[in-house]
C-alpha atoms as a PDB file:
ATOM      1  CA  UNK A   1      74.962 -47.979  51.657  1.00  0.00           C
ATOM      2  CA  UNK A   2      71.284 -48.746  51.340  1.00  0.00           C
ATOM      3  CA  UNK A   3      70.554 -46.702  48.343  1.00  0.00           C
ATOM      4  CA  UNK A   4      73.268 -48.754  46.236  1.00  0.00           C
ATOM      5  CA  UNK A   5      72.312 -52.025  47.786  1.00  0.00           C
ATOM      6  CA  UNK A   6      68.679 -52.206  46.807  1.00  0.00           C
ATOM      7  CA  UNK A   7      70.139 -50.991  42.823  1.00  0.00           C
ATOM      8  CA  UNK A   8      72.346 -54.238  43.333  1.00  0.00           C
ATOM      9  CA  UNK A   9      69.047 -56.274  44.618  1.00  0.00           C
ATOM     10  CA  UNK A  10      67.092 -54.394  41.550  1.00  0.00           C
ATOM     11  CA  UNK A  11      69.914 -56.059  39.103  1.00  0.00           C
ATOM     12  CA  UNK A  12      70.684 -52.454  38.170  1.00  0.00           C
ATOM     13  CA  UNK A  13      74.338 -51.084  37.002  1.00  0.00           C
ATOM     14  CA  UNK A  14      73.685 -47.801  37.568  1.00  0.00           C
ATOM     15  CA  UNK A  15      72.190 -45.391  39.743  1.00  0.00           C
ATOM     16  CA  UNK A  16      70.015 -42.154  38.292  1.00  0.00           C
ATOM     17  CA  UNK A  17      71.842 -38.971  38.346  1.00  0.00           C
ATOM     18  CA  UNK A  18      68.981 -38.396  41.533  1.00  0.00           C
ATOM     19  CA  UNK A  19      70.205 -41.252  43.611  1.00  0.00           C
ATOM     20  CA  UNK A  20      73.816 -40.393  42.249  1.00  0.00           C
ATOM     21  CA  UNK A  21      73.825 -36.770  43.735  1.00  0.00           C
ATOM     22  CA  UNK A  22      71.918 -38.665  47.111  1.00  0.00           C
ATOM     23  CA  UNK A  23      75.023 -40.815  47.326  1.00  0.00           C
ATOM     24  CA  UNK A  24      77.610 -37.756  46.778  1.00  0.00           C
ATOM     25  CA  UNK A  25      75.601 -35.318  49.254  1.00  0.00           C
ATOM     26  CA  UNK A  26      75.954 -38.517  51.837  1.00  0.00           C
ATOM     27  CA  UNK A  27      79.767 -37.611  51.557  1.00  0.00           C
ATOM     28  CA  UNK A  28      79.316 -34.092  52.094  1.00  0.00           C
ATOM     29  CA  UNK A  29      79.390 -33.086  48.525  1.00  0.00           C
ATOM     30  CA  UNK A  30      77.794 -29.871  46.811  1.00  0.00           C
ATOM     31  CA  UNK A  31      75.040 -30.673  45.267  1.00  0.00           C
ATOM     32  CA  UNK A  32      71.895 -28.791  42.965  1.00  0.00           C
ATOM     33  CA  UNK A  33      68.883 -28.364  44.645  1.00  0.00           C
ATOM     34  CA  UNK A  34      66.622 -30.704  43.177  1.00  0.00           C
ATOM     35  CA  UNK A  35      63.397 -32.713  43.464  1.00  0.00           C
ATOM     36  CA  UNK A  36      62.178 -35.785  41.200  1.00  0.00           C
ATOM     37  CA  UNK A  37      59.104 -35.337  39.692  1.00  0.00           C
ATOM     38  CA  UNK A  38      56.798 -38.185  38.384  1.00  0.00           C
ATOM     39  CA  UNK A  39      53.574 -36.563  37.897  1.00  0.00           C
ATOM     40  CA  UNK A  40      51.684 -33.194  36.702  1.00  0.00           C
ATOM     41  CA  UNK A  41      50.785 -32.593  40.144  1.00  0.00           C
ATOM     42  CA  UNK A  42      54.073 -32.185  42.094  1.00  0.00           C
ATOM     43  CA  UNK A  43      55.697 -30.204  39.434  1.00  0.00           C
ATOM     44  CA  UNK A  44      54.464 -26.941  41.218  1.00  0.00           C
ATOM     45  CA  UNK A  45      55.451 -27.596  44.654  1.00  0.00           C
ATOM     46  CA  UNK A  46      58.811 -28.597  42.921  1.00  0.00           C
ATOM     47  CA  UNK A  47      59.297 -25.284  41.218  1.00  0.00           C
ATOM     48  CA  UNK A  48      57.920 -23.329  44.017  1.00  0.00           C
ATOM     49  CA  UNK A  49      60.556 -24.580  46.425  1.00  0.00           C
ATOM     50  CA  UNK A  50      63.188 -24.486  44.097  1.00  0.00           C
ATOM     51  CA  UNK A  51      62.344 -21.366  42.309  1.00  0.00           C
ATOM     52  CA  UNK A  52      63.129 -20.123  38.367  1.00  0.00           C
ATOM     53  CA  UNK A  53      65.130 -20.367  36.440  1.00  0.00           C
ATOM     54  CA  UNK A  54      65.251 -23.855  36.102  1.00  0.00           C
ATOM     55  CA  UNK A  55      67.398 -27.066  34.329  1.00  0.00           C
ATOM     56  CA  UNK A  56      64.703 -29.993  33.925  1.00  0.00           C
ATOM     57  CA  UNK A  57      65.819 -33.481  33.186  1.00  0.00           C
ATOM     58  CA  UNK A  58      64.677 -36.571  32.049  1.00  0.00           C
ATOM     59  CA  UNK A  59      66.044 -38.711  34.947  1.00  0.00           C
ATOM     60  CA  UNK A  60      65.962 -42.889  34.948  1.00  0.00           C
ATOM     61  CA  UNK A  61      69.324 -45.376  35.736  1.00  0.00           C
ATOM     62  CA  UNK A  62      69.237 -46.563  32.164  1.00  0.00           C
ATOM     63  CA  UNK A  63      69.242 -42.817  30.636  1.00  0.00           C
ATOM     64  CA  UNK A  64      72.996 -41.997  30.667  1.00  0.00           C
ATOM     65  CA  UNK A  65      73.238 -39.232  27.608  1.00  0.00           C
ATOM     66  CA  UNK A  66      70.684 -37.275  28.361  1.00  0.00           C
ATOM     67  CA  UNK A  67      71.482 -34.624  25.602  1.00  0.00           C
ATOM     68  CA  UNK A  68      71.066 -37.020  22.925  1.00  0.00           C
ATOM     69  CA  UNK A  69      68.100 -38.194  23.618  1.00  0.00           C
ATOM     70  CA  UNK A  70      66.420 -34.569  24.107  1.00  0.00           C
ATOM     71  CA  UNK A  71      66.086 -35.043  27.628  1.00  0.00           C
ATOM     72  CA  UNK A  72      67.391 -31.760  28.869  1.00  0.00           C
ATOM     73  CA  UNK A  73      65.675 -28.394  28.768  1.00  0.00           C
ATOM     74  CA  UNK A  74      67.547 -25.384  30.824  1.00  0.00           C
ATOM     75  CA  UNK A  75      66.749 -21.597  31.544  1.00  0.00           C
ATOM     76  CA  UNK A  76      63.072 -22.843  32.110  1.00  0.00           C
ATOM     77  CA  UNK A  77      61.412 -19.546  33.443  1.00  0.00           C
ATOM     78  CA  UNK A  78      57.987 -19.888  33.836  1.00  0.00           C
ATOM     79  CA  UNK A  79      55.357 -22.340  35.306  1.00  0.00           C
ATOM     80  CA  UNK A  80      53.626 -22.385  31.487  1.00  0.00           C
ATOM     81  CA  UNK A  81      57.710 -23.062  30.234  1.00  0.00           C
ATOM     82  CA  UNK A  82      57.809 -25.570  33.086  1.00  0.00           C
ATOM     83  CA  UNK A  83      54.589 -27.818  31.861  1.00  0.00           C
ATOM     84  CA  UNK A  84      55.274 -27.332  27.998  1.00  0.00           C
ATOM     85  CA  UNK A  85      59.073 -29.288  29.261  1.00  0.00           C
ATOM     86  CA  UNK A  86      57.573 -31.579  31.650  1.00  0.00           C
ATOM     87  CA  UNK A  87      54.949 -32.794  28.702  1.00  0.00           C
ATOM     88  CA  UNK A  88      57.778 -32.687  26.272  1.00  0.00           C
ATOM     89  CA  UNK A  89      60.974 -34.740  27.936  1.00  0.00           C
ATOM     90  CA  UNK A  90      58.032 -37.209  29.591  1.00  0.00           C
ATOM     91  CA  UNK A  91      57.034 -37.804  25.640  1.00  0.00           C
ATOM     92  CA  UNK A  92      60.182 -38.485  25.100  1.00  0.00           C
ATOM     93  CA  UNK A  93      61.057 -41.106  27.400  1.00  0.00           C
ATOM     94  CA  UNK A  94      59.915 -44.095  25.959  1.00  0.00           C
ATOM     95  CA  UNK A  95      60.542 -47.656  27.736  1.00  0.00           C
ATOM     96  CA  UNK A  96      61.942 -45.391  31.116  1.00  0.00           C
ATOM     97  CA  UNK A  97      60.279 -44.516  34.169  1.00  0.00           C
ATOM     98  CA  UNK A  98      58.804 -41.129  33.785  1.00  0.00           C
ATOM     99  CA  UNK A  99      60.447 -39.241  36.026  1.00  0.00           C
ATOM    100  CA  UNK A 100      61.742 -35.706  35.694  1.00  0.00           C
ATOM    101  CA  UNK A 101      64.931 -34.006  37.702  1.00  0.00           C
ATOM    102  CA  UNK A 102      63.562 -30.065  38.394  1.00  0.00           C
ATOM    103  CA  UNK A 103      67.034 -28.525  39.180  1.00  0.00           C
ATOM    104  CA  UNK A 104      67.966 -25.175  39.979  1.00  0.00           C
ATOM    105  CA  UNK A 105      69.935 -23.605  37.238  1.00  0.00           C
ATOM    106  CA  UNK A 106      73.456 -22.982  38.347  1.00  0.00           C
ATOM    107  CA  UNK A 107      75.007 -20.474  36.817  1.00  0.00           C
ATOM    108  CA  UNK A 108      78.920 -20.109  36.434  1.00  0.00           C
ATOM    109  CA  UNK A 109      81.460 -19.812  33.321  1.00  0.00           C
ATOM    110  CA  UNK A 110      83.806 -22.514  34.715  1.00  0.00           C
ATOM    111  CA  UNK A 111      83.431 -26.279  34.721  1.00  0.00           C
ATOM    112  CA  UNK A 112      85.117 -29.103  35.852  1.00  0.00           C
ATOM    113  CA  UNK A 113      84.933 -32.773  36.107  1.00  0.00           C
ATOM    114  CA  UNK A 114      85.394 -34.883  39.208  1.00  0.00           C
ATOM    115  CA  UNK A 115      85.075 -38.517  39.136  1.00  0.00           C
ATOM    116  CA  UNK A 116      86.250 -42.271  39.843  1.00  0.00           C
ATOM    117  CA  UNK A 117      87.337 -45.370  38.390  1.00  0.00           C
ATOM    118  CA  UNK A 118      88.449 -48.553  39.539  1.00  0.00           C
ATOM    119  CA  UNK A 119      91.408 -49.950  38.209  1.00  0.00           C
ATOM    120  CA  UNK A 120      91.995 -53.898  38.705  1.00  0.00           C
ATOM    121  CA  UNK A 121      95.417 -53.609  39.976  1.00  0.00           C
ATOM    122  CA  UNK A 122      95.344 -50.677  42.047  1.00  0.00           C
ATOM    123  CA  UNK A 123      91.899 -49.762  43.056  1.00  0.00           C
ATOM    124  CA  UNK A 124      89.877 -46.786  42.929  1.00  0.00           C
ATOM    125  CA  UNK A 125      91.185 -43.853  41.625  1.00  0.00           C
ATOM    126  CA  UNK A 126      90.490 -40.677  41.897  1.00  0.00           C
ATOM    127  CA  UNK A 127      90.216 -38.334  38.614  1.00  0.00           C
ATOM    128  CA  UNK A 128      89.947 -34.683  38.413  1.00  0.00           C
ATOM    129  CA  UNK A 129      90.126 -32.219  35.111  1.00  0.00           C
ATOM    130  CA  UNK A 130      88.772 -30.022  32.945  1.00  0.00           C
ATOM    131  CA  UNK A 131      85.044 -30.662  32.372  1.00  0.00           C
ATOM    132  CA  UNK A 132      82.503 -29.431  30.440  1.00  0.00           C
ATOM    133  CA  UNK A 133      81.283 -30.771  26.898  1.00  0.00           C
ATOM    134  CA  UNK A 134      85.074 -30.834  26.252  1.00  0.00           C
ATOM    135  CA  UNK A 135      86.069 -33.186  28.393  1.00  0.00           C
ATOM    136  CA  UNK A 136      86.870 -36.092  25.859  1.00  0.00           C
ATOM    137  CA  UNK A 137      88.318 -33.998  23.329  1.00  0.00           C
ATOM    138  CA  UNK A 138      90.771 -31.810  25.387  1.00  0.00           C
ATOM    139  CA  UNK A 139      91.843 -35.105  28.348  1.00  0.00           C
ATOM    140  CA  UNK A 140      93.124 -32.271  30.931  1.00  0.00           C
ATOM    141  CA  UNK A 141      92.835 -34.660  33.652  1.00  0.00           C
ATOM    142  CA  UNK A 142      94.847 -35.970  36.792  1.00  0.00           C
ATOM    143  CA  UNK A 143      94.386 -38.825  38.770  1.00  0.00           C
ATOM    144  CA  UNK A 144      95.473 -40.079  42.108  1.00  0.00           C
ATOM    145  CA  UNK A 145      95.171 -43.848  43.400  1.00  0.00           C
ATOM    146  CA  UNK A 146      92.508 -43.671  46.994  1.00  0.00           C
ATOM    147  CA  UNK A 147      92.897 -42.540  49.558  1.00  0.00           C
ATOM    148  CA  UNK A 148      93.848 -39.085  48.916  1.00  0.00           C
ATOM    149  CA  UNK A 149      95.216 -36.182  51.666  1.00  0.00           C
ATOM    150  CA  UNK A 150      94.661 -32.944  50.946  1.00  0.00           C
ATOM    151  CA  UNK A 151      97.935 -32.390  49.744  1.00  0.00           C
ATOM    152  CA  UNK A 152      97.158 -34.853  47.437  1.00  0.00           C
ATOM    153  CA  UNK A 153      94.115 -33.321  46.210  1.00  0.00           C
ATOM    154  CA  UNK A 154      96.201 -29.966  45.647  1.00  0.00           C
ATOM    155  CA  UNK A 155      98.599 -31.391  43.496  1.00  0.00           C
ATOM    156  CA  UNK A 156      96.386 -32.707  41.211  1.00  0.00           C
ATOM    157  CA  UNK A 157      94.466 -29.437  40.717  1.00  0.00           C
ATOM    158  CA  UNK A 158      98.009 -27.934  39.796  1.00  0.00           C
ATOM    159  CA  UNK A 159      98.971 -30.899  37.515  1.00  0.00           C
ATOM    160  CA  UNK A 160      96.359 -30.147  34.933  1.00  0.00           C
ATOM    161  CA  UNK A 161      97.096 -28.155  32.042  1.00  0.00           C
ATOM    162  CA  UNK A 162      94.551 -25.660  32.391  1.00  0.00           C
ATOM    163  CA  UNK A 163      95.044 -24.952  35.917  1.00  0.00           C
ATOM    164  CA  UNK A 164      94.925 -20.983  36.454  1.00  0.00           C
ATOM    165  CA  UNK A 165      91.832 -21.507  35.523  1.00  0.00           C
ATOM    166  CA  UNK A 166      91.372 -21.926  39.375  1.00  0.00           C
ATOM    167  CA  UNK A 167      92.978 -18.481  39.891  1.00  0.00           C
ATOM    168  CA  UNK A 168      90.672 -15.091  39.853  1.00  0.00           C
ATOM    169  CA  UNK A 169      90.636 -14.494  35.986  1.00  0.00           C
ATOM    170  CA  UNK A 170      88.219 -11.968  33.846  1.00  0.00           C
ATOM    171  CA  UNK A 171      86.848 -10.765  37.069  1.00  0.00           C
ATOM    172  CA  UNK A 172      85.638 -14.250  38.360  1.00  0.00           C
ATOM    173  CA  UNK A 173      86.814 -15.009  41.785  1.00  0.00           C
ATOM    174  CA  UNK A 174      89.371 -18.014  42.812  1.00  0.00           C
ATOM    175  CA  UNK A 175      87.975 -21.210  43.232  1.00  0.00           C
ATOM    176  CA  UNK A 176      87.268 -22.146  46.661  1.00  0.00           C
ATOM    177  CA  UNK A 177      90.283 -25.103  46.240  1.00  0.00           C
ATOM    178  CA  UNK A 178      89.836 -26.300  50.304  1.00  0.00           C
ATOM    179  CA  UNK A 179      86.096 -27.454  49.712  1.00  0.00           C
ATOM    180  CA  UNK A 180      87.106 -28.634  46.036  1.00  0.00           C
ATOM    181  CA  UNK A 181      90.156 -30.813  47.821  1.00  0.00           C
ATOM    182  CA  UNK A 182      87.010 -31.307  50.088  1.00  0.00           C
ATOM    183  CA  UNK A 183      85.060 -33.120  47.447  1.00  0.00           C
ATOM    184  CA  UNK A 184      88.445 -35.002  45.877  1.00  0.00           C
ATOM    185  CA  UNK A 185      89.087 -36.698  49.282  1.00  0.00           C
ATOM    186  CA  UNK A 186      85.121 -37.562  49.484  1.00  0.00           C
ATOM    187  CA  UNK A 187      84.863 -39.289  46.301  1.00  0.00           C
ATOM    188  CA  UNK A 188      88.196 -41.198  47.477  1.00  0.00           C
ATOM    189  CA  UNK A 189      86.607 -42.506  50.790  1.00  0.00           C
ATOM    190  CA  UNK A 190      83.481 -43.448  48.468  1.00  0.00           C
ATOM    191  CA  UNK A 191      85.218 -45.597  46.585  1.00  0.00           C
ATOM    192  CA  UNK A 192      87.137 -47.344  49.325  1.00  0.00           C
ATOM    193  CA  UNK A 193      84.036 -47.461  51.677  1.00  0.00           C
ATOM    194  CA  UNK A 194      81.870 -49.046  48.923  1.00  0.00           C
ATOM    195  CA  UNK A 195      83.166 -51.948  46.842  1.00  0.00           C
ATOM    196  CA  UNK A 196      79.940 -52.227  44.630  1.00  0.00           C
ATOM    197  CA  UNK A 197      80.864 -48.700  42.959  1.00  0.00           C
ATOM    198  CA  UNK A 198      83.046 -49.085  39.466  1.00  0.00           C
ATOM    199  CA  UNK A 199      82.921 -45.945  38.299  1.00  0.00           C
ATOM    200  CA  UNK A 200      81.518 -42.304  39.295  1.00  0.00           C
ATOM    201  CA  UNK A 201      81.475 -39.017  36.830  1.00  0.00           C
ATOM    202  CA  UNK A 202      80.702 -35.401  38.316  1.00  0.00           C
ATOM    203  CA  UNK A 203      80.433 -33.956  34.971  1.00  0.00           C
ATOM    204  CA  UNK A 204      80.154 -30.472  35.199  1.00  0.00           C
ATOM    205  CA  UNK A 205      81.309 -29.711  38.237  1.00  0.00           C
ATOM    206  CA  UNK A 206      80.268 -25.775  37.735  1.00  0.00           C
ATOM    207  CA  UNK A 207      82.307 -22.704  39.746  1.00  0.00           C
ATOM    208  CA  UNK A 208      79.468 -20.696  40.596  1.00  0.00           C
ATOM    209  CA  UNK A 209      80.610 -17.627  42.848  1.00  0.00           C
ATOM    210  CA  UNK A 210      83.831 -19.189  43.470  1.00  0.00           C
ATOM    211  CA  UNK A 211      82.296 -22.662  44.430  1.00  0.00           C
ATOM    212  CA  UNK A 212      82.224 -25.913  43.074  1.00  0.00           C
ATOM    213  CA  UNK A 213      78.261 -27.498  42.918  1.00  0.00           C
ATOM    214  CA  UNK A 214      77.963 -30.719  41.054  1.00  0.00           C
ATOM    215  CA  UNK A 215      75.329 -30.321  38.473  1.00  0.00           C
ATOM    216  CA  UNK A 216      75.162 -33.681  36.957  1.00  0.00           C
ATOM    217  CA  UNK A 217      76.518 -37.052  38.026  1.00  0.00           C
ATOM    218  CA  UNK A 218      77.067 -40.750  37.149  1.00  0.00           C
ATOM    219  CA  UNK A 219      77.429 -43.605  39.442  1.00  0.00           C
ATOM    220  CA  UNK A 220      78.389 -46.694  37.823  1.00  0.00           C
ATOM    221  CA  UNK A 221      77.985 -50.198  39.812  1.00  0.00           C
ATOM    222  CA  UNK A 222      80.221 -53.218  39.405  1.00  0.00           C
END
């Protein structure tokens, strides 16, 4: 893929969550609506096309916690909210390209985590599990050596702990599970059709009206 070779030419060993969320929406993968911003100027047309409220983010391939470095501002609402963030997270990013993620805001009480690692002995795997801030803490995942069927990709969703959280609870609707087997199988043929990627993390993957969206993601290069 062209995107990941030229990070490999750049001597980078990551891509920014912007060229991560290119990558996944290559594979057919839900992704925020979203435009990179690296001046006063286009921040307008940015939030005119995406429209308010907004998550804005500091985005650069060496910036991989956002949150701790203050690089995050969401329910932006206004154009004057919008510039006060933009000034702010740009201040902010010291020794990174200045380049801010405008994002629409998704919106959903669920999250999950979708990703990919590759082991030395058996290749990439595919990981899916609770996600969210807890994600570390909790370790409700499942994983699955690529390729993965759709049957596959079911089974894991139903090995997890926490799985009725898939179901239609508190007046939330079921998760759409076809596209979200969908996405599982897509990050499988991503890691077999590209050698160069180590490690990818969807993280959250948000339920927003009964579909999955990946709001933030990680693609790790060997």
């Amino acid at each position: 893929m062209k995107l990941i070779d030229q990070a490999l030419a750049d001597g980078r060993t990551a891509l920014s969550e912007y060229e991560s969320k290119q990558v996944l929406a290559s594979y057919g993968i839900p992704v925020t609506q979203e435009d990179l911003v690296t001046n006063p100027a286009d921040l307008s047309e940015a939030i005119h096309k995406i429209g308010f409220p907004l998550v804005m983010k500091g985005c650069a391939a060496e910036i991989a916690h956002k949150t701790e470095k203050g690089l995050i501002r969401v329910d932006v609402r206004n154009e004057d909210e919008a510039r006060t963030a933009y000034k702010e997270i740009t201040s902010a990013m010291d020794g990174a390209e200045k380049a801010v993620l405008v994002q629409q805001m998704i919106k959903g009480q669920r999250e999950l985590v979708v990703g990919l690692t590759r082991d030395p002995q058996f290749g990439p795997c595919v990981m899916f599990g609770l996600g969210g801030i807890f994600t570390e803490v909790l370790e409700d995942t499942s994983f699955r050596v690529a390729p993965i069927e759709r049957r596959d990709a079911l089974e894991m969703m139903q090995d997890i702990k926490a799985h009725k959280i898939l179901e239609a609870i508190r007046g939330m609707e079921p998760v759409d599970t076809d596209l979200l087997a969908e996405i599982l199988m897509a990050i499988g043929r991503l890691g077999m059709e590209n050698e160069a990627v180590k490690e990818i993390d969807i993280n959250p993957v948000i339920i927003s009206a009964g579909k999955p969206v990946a709001v933030d993601a990680l693609v790790v290069l060997a």
